[in-house]
Protein backbone atom coordinates (compact mmCIF):
# COMPACT_ATOMS: atom_id res chain seq x y z
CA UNK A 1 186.66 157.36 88.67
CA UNK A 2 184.66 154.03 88.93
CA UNK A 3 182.22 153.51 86.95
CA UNK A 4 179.22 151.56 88.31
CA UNK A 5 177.48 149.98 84.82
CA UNK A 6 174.94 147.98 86.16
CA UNK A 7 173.30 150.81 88.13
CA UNK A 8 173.71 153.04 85.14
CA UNK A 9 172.01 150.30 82.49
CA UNK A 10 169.24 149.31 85.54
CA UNK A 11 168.84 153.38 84.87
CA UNK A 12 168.47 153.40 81.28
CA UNK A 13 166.01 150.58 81.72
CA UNK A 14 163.80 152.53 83.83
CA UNK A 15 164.11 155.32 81.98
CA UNK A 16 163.07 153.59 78.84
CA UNK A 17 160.16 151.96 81.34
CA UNK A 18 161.83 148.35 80.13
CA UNK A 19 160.90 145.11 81.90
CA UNK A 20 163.67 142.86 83.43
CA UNK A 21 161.08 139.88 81.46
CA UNK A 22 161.73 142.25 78.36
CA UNK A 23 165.29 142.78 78.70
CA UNK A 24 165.72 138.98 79.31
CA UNK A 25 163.91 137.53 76.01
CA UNK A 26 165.52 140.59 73.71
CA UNK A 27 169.18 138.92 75.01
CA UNK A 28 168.13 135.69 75.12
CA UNK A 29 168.95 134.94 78.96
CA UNK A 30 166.76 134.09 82.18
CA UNK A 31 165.86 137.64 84.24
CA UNK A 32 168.21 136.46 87.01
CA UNK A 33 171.03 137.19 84.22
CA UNK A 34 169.40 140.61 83.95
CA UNK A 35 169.41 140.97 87.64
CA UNK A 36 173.27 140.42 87.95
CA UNK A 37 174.06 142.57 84.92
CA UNK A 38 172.34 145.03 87.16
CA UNK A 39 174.50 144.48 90.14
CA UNK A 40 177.62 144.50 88.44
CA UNK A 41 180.93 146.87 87.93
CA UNK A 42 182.09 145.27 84.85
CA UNK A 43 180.55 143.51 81.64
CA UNK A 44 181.72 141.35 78.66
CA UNK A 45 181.52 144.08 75.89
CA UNK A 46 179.24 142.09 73.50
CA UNK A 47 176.59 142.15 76.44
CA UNK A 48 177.27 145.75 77.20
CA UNK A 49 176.96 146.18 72.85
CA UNK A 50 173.36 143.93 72.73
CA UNK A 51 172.52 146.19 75.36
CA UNK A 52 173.40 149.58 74.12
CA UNK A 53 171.57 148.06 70.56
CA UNK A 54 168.44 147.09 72.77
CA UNK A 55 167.85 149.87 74.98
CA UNK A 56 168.85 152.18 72.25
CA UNK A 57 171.58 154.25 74.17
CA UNK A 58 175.81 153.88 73.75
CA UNK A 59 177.27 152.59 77.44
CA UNK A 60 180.30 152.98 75.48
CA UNK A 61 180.52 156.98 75.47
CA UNK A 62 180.11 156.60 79.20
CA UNK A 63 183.44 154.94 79.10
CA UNK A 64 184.77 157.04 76.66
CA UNK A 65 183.99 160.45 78.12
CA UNK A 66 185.30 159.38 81.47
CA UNK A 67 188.57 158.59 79.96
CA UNK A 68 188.73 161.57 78.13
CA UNK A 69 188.22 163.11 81.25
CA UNK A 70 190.64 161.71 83.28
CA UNK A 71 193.18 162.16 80.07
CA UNK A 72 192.65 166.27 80.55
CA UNK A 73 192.55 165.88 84.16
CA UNK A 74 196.54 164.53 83.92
């Protein structure tokens, strides 16, 4: 199963009623950065780890549970 990680961080964002202005100063980076993390399938793990740290939720489990998923699923 794909996983889509810039929909699911835009997500967390919302949820956690973030700004993309926000998001941008806490990782140093212009919102257009924030705007293509958003629109992206893949990330550079010390992004996706500032991230996680920032908006205060692991993207890492979501990787993790879908391989253990997929691992049972075999």
């Amino acid at each position: 199963m794909a996983i889509f990680i810039g929909e699911i961080i835009r997500q967390k964002a919302k949820e956690r009623k973030v700004t993309v202005t926000w998001m941008a100063k806490k990782l140093g980076c212009h919102r257009t950065n924030i705007y293509r993390i958003f629109d992206s399938v893949s990330i550079d793990t010390n992004v996706l780890y500032r991230l996680s740290s920032i908006l205060k939720f692991d993207f890492f489990k979501i990787y993790s549970d879908n391989l253990t998923e997929e691992t049972r699923n075999e």
